[in-house]
Structure formats: structure tokens, C-alpha cells
N, C-alpha and C. Protein backbone atom coordinates (compact mmCIF):
# COMPACT_ATOMS: atom_id res chain seq x y z
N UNK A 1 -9.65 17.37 7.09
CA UNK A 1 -9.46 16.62 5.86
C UNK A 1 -8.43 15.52 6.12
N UNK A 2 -8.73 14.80 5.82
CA UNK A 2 -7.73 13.07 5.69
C UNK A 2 -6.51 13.31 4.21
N UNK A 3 -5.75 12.47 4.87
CA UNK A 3 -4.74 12.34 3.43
C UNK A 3 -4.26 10.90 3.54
N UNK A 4 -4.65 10.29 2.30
CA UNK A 4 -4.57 9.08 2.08
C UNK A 4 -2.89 8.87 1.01
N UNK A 5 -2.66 7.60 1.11
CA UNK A 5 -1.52 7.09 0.41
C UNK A 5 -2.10 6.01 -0.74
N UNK A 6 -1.46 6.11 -1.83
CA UNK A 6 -1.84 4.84 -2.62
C UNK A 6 -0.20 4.51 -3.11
N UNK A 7 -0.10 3.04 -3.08
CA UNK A 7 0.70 2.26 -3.79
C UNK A 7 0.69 1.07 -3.91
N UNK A 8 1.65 0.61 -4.59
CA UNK A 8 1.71 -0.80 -4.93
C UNK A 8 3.24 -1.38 -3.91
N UNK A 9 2.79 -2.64 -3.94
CA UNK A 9 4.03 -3.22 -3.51
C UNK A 9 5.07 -4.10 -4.47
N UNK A 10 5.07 -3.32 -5.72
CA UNK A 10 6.05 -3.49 -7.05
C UNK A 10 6.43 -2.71 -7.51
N UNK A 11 7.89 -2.28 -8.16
CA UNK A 11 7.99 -1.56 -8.22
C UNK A 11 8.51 -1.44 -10.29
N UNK A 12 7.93 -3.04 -10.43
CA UNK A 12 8.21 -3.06 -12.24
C UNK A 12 7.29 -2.09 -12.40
N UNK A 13 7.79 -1.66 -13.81
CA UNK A 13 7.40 -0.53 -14.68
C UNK A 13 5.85 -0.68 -15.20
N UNK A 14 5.46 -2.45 -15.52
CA UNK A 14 4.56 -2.43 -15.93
C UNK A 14 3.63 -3.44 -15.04
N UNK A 15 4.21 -2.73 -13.85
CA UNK A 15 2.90 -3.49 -12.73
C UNK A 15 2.26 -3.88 -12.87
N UNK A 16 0.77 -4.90 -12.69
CA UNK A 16 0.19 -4.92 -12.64
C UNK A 16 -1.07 -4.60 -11.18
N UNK A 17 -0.25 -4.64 -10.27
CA UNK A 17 -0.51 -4.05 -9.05
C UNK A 17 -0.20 -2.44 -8.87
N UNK A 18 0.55 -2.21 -9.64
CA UNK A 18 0.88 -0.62 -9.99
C UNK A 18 -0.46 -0.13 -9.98
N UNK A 19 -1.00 -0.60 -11.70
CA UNK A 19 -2.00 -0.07 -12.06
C UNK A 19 -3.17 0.06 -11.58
N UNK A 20 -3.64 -1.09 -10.65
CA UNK A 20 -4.60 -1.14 -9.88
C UNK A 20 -4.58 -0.30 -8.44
N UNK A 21 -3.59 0.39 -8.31
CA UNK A 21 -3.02 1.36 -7.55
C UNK A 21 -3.33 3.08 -7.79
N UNK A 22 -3.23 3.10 -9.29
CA UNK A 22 -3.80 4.18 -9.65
C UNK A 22 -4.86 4.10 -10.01
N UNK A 23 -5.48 3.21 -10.02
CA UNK A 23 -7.12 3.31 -10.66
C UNK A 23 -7.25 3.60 -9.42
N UNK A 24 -6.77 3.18 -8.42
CA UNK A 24 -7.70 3.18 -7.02
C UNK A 24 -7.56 4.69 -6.42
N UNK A 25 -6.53 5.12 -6.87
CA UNK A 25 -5.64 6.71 -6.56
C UNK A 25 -7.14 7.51 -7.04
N UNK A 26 -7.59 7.21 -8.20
CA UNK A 26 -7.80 8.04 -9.18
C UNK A 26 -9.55 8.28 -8.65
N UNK A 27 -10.10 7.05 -8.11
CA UNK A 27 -11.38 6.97 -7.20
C UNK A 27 -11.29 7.65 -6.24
N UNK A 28 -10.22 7.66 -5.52
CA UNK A 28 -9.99 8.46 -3.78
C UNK A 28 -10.51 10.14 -4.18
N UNK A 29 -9.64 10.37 -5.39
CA UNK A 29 -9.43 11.81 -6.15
C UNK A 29 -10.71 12.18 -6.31
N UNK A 30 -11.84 11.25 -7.33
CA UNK A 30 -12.93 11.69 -7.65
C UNK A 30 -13.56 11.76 -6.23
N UNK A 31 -13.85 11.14 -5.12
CA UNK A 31 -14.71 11.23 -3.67
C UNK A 31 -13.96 12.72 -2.80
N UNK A 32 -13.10 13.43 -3.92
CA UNK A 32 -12.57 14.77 -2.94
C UNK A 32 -11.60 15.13 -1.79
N UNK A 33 -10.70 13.16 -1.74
CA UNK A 33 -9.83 13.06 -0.73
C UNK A 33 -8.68 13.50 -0.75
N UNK A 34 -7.77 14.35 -0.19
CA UNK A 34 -6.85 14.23 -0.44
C UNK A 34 -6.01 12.93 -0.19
N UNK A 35 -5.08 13.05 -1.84
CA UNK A 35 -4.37 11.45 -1.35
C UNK A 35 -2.93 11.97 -2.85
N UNK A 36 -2.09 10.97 -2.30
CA UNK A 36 -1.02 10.79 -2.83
C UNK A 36 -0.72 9.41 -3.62
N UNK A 37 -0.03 9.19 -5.06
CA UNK A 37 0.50 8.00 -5.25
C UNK A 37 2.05 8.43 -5.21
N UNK A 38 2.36 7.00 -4.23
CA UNK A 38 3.45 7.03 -4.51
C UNK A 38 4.36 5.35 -5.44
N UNK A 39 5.69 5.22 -6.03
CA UNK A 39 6.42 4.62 -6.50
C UNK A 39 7.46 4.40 -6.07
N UNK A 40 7.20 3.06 -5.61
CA UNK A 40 8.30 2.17 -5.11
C UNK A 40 9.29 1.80 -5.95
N UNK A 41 9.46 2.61 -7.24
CA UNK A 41 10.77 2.29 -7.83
C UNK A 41 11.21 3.92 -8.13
N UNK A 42 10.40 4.83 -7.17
CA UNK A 42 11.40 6.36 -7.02
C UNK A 42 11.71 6.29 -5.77
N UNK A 43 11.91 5.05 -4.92
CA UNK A 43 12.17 4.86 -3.66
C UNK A 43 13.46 3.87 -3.25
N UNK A 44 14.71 3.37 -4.51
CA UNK A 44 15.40 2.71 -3.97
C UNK A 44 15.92 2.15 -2.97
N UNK A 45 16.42 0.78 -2.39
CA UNK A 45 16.69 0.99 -0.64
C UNK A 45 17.55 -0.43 -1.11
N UNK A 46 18.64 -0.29 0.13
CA UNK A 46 19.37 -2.24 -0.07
C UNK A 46 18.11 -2.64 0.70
N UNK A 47 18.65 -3.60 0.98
CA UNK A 47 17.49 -5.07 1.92
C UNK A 47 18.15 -4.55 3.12
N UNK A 48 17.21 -4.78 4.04
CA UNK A 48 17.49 -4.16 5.35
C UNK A 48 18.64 -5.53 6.38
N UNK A 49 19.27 -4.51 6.58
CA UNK A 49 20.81 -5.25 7.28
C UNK A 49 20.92 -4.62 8.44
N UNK A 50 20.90 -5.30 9.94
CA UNK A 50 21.18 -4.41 10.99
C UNK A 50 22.72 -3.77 11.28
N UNK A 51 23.54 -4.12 10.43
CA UNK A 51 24.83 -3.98 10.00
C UNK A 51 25.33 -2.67 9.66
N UNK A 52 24.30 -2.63 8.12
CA UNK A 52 24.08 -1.23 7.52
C UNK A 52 23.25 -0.18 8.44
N UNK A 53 22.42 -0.61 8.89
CA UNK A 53 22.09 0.26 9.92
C UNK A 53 22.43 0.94 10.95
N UNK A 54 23.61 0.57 11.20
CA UNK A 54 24.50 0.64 12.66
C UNK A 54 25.16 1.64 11.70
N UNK A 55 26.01 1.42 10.58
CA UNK A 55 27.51 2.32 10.12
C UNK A 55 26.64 2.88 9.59
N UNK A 56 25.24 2.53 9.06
CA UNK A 56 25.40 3.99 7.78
C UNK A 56 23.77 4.86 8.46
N UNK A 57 22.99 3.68 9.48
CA UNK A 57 21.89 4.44 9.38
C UNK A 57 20.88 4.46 8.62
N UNK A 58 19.41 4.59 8.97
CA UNK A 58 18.56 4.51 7.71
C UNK A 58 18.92 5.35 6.20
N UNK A 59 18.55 4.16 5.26
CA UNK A 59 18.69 4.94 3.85
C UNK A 59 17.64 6.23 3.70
N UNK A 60 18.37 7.26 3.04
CA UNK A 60 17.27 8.29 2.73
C UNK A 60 16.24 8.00 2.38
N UNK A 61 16.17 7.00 0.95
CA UNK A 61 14.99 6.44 0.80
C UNK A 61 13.78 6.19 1.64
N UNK A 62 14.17 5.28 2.70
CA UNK A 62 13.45 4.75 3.69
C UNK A 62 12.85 5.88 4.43
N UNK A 63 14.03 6.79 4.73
CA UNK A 63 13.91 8.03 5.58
C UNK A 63 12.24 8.97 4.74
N UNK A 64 12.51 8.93 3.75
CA UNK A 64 11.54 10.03 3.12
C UNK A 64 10.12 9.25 2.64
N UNK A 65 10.27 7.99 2.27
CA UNK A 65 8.85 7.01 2.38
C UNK A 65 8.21 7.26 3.81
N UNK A 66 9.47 6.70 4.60
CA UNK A 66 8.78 6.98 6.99
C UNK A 66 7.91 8.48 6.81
N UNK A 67 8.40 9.26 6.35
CA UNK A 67 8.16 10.47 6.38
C UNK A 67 6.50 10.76 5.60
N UNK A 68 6.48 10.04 4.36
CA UNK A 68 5.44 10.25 3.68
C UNK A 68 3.76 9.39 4.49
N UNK A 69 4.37 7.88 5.00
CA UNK A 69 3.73 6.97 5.63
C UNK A 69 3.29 7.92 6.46
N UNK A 70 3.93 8.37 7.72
CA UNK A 70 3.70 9.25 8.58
C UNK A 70 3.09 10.38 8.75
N UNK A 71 3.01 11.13 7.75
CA UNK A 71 2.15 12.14 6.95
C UNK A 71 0.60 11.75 6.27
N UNK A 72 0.38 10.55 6.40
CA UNK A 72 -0.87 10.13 5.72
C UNK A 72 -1.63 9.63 7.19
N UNK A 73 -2.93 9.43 6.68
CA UNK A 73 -3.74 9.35 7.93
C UNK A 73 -4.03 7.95 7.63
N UNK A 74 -3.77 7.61 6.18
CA UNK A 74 -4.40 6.06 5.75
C UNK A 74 -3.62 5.61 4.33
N UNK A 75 -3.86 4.19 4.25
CA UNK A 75 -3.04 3.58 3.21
C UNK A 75 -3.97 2.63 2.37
N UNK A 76 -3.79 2.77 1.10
CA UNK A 76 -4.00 1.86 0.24
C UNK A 76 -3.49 1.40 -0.65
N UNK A 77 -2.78 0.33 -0.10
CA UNK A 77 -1.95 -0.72 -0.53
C UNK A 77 -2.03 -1.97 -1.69
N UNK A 78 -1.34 -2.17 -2.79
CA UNK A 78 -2.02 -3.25 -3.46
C UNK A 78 -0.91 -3.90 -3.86
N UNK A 79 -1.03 -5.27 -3.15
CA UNK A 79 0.21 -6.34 -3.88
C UNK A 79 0.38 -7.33 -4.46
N UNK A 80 1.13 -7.53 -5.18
CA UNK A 80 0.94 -8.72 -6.09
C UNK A 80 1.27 -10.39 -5.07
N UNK A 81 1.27 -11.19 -5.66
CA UNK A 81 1.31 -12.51 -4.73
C UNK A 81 2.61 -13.42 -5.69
N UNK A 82 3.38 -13.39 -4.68
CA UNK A 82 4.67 -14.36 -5.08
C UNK A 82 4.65 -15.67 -4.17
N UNK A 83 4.37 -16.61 -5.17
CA UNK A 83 4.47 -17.51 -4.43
C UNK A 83 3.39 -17.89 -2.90
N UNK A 84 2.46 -17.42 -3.34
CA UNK A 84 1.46 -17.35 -1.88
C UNK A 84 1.42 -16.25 -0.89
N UNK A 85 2.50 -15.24 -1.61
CA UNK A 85 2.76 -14.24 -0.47
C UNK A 85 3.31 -13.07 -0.53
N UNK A 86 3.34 -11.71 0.37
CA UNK A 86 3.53 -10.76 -0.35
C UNK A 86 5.21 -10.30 -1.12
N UNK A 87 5.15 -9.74 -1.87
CA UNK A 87 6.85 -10.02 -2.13
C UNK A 87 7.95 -9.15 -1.24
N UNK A 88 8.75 -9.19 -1.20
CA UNK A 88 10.01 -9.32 -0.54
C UNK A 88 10.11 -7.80 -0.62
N UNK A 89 10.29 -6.85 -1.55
CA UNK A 89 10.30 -5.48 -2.06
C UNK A 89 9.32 -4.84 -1.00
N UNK A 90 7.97 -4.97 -0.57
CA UNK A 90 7.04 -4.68 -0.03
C UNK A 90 7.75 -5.04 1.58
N UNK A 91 8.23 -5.97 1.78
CA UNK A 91 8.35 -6.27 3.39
C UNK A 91 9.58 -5.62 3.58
N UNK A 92 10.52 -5.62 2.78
CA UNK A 92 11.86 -4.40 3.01
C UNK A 92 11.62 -3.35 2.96
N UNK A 93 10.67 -2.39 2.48
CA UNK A 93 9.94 -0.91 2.91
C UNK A 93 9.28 -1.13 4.15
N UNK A 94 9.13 -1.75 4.32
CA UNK A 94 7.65 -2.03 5.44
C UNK A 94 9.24 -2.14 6.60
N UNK A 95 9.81 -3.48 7.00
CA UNK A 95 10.69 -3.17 7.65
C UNK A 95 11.82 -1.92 7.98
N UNK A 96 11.81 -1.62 6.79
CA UNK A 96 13.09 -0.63 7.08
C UNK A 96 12.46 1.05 7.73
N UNK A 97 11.11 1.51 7.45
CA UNK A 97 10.49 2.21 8.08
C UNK A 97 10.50 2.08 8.98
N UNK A 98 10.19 0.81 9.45
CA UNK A 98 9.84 0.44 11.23
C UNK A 98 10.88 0.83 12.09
N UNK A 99 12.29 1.36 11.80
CA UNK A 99 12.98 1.21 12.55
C UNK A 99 13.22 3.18 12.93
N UNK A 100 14.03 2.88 13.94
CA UNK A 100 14.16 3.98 14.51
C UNK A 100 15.18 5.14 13.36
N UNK A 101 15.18 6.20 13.50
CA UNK A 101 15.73 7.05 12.68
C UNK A 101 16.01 8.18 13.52
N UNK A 102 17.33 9.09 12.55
CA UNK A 102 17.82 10.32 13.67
C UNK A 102 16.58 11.64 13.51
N UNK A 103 15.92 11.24 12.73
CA UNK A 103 14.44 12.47 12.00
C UNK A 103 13.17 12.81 13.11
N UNK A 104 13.66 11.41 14.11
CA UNK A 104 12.28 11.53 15.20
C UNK A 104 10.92 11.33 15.05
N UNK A 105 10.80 10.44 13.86
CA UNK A 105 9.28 10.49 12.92
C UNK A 105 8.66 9.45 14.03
N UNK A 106 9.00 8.66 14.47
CA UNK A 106 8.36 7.36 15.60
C UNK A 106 8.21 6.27 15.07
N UNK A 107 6.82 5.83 14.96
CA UNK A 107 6.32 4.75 14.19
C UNK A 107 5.37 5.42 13.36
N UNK A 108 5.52 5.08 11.96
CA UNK A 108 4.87 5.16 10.66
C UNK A 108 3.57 4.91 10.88
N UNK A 109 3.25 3.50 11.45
CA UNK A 109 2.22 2.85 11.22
C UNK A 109 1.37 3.06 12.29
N UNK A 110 1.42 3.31 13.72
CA UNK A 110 0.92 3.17 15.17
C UNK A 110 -0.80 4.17 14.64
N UNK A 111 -1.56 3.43 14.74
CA UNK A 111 -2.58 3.91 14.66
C UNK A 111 -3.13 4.46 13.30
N UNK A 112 -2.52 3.93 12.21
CA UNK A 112 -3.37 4.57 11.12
C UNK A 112 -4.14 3.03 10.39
N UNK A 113 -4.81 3.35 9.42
CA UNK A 113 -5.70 2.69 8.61
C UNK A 113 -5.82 2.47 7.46
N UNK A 114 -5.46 1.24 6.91
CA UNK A 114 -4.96 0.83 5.50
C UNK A 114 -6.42 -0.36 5.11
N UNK A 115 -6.15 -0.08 3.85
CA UNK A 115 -7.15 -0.76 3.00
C UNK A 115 -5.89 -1.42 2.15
N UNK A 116 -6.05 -3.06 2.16
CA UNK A 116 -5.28 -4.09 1.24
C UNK A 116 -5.39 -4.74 -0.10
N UNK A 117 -5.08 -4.71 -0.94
CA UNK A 117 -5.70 -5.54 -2.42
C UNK A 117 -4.86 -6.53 -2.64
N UNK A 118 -4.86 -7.23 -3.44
CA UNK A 118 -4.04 -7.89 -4.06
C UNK A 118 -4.51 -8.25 -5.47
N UNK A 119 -3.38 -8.30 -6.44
CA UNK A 119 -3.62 -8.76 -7.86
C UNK A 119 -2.75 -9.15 -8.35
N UNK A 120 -3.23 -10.20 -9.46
CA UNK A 120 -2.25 -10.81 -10.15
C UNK A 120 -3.16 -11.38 -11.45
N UNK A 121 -2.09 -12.20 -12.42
CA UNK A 121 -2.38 -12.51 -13.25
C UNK A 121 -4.08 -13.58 -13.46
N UNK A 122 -3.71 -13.85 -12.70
CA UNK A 122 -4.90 -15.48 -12.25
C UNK A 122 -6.20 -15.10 -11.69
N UNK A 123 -7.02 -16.23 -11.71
CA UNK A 123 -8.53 -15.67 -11.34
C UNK A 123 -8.39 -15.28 -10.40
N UNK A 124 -6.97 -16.14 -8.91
CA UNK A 124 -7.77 -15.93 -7.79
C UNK A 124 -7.11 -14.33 -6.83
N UNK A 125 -6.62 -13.49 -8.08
CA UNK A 125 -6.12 -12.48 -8.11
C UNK A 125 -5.34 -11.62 -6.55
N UNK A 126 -4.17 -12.71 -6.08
CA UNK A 126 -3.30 -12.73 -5.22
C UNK A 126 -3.89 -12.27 -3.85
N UNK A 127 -4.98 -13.83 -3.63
CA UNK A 127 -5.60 -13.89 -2.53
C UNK A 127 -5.00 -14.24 -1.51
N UNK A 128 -3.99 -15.33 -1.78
CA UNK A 128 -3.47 -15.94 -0.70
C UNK A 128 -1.96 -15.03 -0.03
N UNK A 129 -2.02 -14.00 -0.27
CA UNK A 129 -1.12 -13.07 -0.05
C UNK A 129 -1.62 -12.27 1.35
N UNK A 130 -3.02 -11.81 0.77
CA UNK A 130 -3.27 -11.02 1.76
C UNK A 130 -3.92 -11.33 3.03
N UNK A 131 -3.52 -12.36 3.54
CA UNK A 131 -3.55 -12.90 5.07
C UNK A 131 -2.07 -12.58 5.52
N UNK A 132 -1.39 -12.69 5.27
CA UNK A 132 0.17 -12.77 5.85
C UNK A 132 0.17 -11.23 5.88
N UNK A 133 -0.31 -10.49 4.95
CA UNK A 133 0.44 -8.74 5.11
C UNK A 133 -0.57 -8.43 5.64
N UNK A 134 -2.05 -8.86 6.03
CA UNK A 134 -2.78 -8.03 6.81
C UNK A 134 -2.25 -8.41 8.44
N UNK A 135 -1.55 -9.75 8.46
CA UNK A 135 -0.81 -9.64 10.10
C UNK A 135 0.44 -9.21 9.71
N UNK A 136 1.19 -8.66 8.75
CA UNK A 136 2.24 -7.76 9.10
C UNK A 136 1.89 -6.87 9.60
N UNK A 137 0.83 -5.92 9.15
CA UNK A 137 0.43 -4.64 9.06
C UNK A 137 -0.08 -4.34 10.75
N UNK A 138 -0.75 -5.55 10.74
CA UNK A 138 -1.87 -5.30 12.28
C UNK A 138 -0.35 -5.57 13.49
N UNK A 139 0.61 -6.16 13.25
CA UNK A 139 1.15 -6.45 14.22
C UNK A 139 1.85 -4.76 14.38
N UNK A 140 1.86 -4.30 13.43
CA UNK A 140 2.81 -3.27 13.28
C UNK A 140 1.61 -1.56 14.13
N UNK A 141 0.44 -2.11 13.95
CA UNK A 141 -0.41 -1.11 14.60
C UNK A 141 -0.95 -0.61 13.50
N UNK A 142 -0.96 -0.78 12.78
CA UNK A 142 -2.55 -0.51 11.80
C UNK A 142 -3.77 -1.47 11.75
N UNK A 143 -4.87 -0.52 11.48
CA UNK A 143 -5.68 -0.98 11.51
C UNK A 143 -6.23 -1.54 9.71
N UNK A 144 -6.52 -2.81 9.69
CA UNK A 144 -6.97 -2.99 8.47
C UNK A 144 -8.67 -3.18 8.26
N UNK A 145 -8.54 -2.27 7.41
CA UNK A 145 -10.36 -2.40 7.43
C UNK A 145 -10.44 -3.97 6.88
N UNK A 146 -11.88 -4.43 6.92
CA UNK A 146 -11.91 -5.61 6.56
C UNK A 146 -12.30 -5.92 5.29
N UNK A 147 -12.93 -4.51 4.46
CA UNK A 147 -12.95 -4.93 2.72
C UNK A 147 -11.58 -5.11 2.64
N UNK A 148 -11.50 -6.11 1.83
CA UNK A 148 -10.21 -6.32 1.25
C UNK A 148 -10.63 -7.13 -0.06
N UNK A 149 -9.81 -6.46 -1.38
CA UNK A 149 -9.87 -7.25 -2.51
C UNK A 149 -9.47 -8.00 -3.31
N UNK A 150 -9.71 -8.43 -4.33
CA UNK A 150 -8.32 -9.52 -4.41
C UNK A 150 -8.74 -9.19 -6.46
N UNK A 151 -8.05 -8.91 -6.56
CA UNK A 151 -8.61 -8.53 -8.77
C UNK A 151 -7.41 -9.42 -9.02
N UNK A 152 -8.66 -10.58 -9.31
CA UNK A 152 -7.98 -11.40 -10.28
C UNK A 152 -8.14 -10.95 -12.32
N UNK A 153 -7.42 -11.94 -12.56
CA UNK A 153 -7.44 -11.21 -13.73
C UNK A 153 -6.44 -9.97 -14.34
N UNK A 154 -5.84 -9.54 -13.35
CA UNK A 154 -5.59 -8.40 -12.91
C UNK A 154 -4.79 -7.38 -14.93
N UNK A 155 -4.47 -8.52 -15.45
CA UNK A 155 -4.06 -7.89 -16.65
C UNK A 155 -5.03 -7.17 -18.12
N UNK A 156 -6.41 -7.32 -17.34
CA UNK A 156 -7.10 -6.87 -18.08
C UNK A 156 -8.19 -6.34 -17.20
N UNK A 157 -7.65 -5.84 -16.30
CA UNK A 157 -8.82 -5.04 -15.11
C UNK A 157 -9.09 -3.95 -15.55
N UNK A 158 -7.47 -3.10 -16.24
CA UNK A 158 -7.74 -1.69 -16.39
C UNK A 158 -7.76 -1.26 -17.64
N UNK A 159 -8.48 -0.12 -18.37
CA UNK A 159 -8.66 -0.30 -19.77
C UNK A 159 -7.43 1.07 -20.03
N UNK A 160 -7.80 1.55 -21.11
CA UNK A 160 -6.43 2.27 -21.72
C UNK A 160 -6.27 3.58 -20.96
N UNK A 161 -7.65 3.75 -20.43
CA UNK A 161 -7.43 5.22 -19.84
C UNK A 161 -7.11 5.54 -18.36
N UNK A 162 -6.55 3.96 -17.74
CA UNK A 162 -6.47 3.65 -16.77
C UNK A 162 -7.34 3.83 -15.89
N UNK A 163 -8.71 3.42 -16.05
CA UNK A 163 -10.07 3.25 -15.46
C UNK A 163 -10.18 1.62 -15.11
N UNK A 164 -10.74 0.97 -13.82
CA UNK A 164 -11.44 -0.53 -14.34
C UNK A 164 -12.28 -0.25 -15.09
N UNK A 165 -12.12 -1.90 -15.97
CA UNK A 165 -12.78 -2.19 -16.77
C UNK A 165 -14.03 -2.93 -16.32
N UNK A 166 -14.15 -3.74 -15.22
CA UNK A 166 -15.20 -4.50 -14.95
C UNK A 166 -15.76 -3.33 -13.75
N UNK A 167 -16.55 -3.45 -14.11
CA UNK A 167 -17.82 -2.75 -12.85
C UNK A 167 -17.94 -3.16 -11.35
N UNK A 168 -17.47 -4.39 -11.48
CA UNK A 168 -17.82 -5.23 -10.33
C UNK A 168 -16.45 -4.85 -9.67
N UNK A 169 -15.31 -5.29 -10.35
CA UNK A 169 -13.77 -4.92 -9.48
C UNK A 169 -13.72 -3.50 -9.43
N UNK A 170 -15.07 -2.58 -9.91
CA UNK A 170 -14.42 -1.11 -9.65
C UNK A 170 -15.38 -0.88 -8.09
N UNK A 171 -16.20 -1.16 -8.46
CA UNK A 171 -18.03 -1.57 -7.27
C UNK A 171 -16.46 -2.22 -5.74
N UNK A 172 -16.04 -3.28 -5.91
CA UNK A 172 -15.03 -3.64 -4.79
C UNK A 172 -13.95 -2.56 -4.22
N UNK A 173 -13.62 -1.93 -4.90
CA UNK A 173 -12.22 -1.41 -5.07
C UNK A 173 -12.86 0.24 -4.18
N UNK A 174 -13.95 0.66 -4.60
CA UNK A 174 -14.49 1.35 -4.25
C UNK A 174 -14.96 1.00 -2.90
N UNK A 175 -15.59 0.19 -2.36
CA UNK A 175 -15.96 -0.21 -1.08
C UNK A 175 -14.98 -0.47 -0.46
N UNK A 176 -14.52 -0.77 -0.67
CA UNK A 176 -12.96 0.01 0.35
C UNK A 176 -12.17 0.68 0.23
N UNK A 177 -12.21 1.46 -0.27
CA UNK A 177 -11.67 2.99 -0.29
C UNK A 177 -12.77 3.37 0.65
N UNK A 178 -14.04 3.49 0.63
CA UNK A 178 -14.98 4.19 1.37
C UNK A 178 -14.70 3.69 2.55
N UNK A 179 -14.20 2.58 3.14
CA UNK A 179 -14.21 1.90 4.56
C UNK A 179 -12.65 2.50 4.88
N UNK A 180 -11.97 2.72 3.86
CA UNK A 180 -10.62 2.86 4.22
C UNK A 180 -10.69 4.85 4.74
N UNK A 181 -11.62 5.31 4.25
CA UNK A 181 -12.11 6.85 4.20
C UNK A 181 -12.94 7.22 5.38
N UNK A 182 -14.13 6.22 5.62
CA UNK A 182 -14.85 6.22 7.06
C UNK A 182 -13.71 5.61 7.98
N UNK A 183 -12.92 4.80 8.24
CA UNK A 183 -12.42 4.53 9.35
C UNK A 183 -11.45 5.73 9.46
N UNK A 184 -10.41 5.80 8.52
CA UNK A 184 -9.60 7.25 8.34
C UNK A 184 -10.09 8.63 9.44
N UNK A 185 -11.25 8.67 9.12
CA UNK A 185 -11.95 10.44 9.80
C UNK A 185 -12.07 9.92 11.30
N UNK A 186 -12.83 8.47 11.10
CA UNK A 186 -12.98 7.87 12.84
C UNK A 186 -11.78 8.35 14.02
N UNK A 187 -10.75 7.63 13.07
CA UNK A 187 -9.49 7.70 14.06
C UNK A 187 -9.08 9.08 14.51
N UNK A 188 -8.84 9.66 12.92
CA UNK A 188 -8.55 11.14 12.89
C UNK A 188 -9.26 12.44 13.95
N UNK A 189 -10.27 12.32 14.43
CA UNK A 189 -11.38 12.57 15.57
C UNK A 189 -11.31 12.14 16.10
């Protein structure tokens, strides 16, 4: 059995990449996967300082996300787009994992398989984001499947029961989860 990760790379209350995070959680659930959501705002951390790292060492935070990353066989990731790109919150988890720790976990990322989204307010639902974090990700040793989605619109994707609302962004969202699920077992074997 595979164990998948879902989150967002925001950690406001009323995400909108949140939500499209758990709809996507909530699809993995119905196909029988095991998978986890997790919240990047039950994950506090400073901005990564090689400074702080030296006197104090990775933050627990960081320490127990490395830990969770590392524990999953695959990721599905969804971020919003600041400014053309992924936000800053997302690349300070992403960095501060990467680094070495006294726990012995290694690298988080070396060989697992993430599925990417992006959303935002606008039609073109934080497309231009996910070129830059799919070469964070790949430089880092994951593999990114190549569905990747982009839900624009994103403030009226999900309806009250936290389901999509459009067929078509659920039809996407779904096709990669399934690519993110077939490559997952590939590796995993």
C-alpha cells in the first residue's frame, strides 16, 4: 500500500489552495489510498537562516514535516501563485527539510513522486507558478508526474461540502491523483 501526502502551500485559514487540497485529499480517500492532509499553519518555522541552523539546529517543525515528507511515498501539492510564482512559505518548508538533521531522516524528497496544482483567484488559476516549483522539486529528486493542474477560478471551485464544483476541474484533479498513484506503486516496486 502507498501513502500519499496532501497539502497546500498556504497556510491562511481561508485558503484557497487549502481547499483544493482537501477536495483532492478527499478523492485519494474515495480510490482506497492511504493518504494524509497536512497544514502548513500547524507547522510554524522562522525563514531558514544558516545562522539559526548552526546555534539552534533544525526547527522541530521542520524536523516533524522531514519526517512526515519522508514517510509518504508521494505528494500532492497545491499552490497558490504570488506574483508569477510559488510563495515564499512553500519554498521555506521545502528548504528547511532539505537540510541535514540530528534524526538521520536523509533526503525527504530523493526518489518520491508528487503531483502539482496550482490555484488562484483568476482564470488562469496560478499557472505561471508551476514551472518554477516543478524545477524546485525535480532538482531536489522528485519525480513530477506530468498532469499538472492549474483551477482557475479557484474561489468557486469548491461547493459547501467541500466537493468540486465543476466536473471538469474534478475530471483534472483526478487524473492526477491517478498518475500521482500509478507512478507512486511504480517506484514503490
Amino acid at each position: 500500500m502507498i501513502k500519499l501526502l496532501f497539502m497546500a502551500g498556504s497556510a491562511r485559514e481561508a485558503s484557497l489552495s487549502k481547499k483544493i487540497a482537501k477536495a483532492a485529499y478527499k478523492i485519494a480517500l474515495e480510490k482506497g489510498v492511504e493518504a494524509i492532509f497536512i497544514d502548513l499553519r500547524d507547522f510554524p518555522m522562522p525563514i531558514y537562516d544558516g545562522d539559526l541552523e548552526v546555534n539552534e539546529g533544525m526547527p522541530e517543525n521542520a524536523a516533524k514535516l522531514k519526517e512526515l515528507f519522508a514517510g509518504s511515498d508521494g505528494y500532492f501539492i497545491v499552490t497558490p501563485e504570488y506574483n508569477s510564482f510559488f510563495p515564499p512559505l512553500l519554498k521555506n518548508v521545502i528548504d528547511w527539510m532539505s537540510r541535514p538533521d540530528n534524526r538521520n531522516i536523509g533526503n525527504p524528497y530523493m526518489d518520491k513522486v508528487a503531483a502539482i496544482a496550482g490555484a488562484s483567484p483568476g482564470a488562469m488559476g496560478g499557472i505561471r507558478a508551476l514551472p518554477s516549483f516543478n524545477t524546485l522539486l525535480s532538482k531536489l529528486g522528485v519525480h513530477v508526474v506530468p498532469t499538472q493542474v492549474a483551477v482557475g477560478n479557484a474561489a468557486s471551485a469548491i461547493d459547501e461540502n467541500g466537493n468540486f464544483a465543476d466536473e471538469r476541474q474534478r475530471a483534472m484533479i483526478t487524473a492526477s491523483i491517478d498518475q500521482l498513484i500509478k507512478t507512486a506503486r511504480a517506484l514503490k516496486s
